[in-house]
C-alpha atoms as a PDB file:
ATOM      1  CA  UNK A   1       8.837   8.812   6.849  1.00  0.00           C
ATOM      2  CA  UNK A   2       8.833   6.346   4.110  1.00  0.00           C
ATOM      3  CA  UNK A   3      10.356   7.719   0.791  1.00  0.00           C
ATOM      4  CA  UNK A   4       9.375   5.822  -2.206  1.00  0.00           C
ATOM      5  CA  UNK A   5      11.477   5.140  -5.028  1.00  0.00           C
ATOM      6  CA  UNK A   6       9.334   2.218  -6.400  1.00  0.00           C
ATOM      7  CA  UNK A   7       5.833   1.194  -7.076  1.00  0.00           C
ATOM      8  CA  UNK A   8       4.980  -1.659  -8.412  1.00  0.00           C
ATOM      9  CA  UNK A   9       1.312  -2.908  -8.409  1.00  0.00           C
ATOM     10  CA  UNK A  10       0.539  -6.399  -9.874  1.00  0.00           C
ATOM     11  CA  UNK A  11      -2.805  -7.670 -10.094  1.00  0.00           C
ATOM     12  CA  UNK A  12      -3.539 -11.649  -9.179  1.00  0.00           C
ATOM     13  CA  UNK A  13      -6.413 -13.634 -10.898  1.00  0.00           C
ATOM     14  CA  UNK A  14      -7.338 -14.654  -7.332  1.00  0.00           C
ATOM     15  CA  UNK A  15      -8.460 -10.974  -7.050  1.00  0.00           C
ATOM     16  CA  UNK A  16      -5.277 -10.161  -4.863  1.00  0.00           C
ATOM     17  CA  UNK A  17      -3.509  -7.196  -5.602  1.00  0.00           C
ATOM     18  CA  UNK A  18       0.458  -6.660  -4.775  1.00  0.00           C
ATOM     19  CA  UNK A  19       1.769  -3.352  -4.193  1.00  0.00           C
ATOM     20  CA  UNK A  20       5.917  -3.297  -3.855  1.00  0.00           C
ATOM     21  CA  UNK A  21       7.503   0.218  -1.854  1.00  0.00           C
ATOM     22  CA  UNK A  22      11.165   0.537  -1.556  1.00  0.00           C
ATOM     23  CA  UNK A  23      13.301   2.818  -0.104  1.00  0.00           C
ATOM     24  CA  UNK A  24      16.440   3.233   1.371  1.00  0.00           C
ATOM     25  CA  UNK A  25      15.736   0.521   4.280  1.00  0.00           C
ATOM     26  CA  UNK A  26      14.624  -2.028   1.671  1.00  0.00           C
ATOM     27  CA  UNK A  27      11.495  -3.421   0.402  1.00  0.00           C
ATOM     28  CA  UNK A  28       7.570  -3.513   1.649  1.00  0.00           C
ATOM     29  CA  UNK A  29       4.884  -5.424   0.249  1.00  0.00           C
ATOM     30  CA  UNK A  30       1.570  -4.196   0.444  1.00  0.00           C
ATOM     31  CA  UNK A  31      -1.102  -6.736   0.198  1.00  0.00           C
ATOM     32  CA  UNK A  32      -4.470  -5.713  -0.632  1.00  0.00           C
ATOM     33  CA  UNK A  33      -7.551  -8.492  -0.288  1.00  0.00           C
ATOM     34  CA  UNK A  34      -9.810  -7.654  -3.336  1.00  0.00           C
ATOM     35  CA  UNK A  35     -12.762  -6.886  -0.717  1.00  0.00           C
ATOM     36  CA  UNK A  36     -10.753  -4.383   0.393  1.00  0.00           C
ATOM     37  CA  UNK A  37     -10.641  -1.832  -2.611  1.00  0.00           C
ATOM     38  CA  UNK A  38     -13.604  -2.994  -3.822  1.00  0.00           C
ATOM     39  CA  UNK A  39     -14.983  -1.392  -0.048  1.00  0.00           C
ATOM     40  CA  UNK A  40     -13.167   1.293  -0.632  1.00  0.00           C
ATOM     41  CA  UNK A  41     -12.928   2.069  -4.199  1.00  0.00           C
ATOM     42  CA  UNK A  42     -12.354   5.682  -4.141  1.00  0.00           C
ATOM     43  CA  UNK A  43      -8.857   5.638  -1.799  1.00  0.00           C
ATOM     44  CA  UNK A  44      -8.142   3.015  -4.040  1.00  0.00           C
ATOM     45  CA  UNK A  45      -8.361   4.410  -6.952  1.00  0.00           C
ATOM     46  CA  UNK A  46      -8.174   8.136  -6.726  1.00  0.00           C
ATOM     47  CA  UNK A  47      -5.824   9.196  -4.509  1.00  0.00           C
ATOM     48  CA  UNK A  48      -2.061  10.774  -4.887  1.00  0.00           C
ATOM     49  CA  UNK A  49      -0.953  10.076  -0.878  1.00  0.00           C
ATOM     50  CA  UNK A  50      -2.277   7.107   0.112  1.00  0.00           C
ATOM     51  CA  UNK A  51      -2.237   5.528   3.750  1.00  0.00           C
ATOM     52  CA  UNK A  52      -2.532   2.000   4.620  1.00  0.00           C
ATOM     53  CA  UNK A  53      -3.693   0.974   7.952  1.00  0.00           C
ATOM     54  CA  UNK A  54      -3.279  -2.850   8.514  1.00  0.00           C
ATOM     55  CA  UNK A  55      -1.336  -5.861  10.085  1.00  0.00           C
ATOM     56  CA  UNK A  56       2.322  -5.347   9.976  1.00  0.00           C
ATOM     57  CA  UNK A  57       4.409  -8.741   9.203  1.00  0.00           C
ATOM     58  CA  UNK A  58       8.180  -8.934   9.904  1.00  0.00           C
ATOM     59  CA  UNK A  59      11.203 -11.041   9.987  1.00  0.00           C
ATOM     60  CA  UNK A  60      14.737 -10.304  10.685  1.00  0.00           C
ATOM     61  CA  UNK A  61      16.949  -9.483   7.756  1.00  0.00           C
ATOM     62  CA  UNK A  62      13.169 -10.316   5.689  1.00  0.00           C
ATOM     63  CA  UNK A  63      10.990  -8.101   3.552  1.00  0.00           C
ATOM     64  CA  UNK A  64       8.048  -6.229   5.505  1.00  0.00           C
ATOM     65  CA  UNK A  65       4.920  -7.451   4.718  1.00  0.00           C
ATOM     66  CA  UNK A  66       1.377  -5.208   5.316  1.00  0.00           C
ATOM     67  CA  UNK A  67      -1.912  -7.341   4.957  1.00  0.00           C
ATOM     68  CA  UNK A  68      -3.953  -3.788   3.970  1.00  0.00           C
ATOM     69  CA  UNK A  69      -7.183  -3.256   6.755  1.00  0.00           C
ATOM     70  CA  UNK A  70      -8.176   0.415   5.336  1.00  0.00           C
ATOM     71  CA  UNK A  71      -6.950   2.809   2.618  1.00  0.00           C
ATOM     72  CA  UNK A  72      -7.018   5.987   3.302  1.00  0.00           C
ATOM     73  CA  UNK A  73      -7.337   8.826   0.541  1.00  0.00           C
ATOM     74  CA  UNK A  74      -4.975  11.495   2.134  1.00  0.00           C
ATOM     75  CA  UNK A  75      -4.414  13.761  -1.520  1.00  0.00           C
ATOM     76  CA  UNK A  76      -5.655  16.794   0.756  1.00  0.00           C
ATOM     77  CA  UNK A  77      -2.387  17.046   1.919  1.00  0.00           C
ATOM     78  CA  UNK A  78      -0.922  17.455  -1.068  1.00  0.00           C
ATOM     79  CA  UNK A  79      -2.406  20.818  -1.801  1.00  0.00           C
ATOM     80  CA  UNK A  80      -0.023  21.783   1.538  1.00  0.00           C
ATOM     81  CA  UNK A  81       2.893  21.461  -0.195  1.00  0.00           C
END
C-alpha cells in the first residue's frame, strides 16, 4: 500500500500534466497525457482516492515512472473508513 506524504501536480503548456507521490520507498511520477483527463474528467477532477491504471517504468536505484492509461474515481471507499 502506497502511503503518500507528497503531491505535487504541475501542469505543462504541452497539455501534460505531472503528478509527484512519495513515500517511504522514494518517489513516483505520475504522468498524465492531456487526452487522458480530458476522457475522463470526472476521476480527474473529483475524486479523494484515486487509482491509476497504466504502464509502469523502472530502473534500478531510479524514480518509478507511470505513463497514466485510466483514472479511476475510487472516493466510495472513503465513506468505509
Amino acid at each position: 500500500m502506497l502511503s503518500v506524504t507528497n503531491l505535487l501536480d504541475l501542469h505543462t503548456t504541452s497539455g501534460v500534466t505531472f503528478i509527484t507521490l512519495e513515500d517511504h520507498t522514494g518517489n513516483s511520477n505520475v504522468i498524465v497525457w492531456q487526452a487522458t483527463p480530458r476522457a475522463q474528467k470526472q476521476a480527474y477532477l473529483k475524486a479523494k482516492i484515486l487509482k491509476v491504471s497504466g504502464i509502469l517504468e523502472r530502473r534500478d536505484g531510479g524514480v518509478t515512472h507511470i505513463i497514466a492509461g485510466k483514472l479511476h474515481n475510487l472516493s466510495h471507499l472513503f465513506a468505509e473508513f
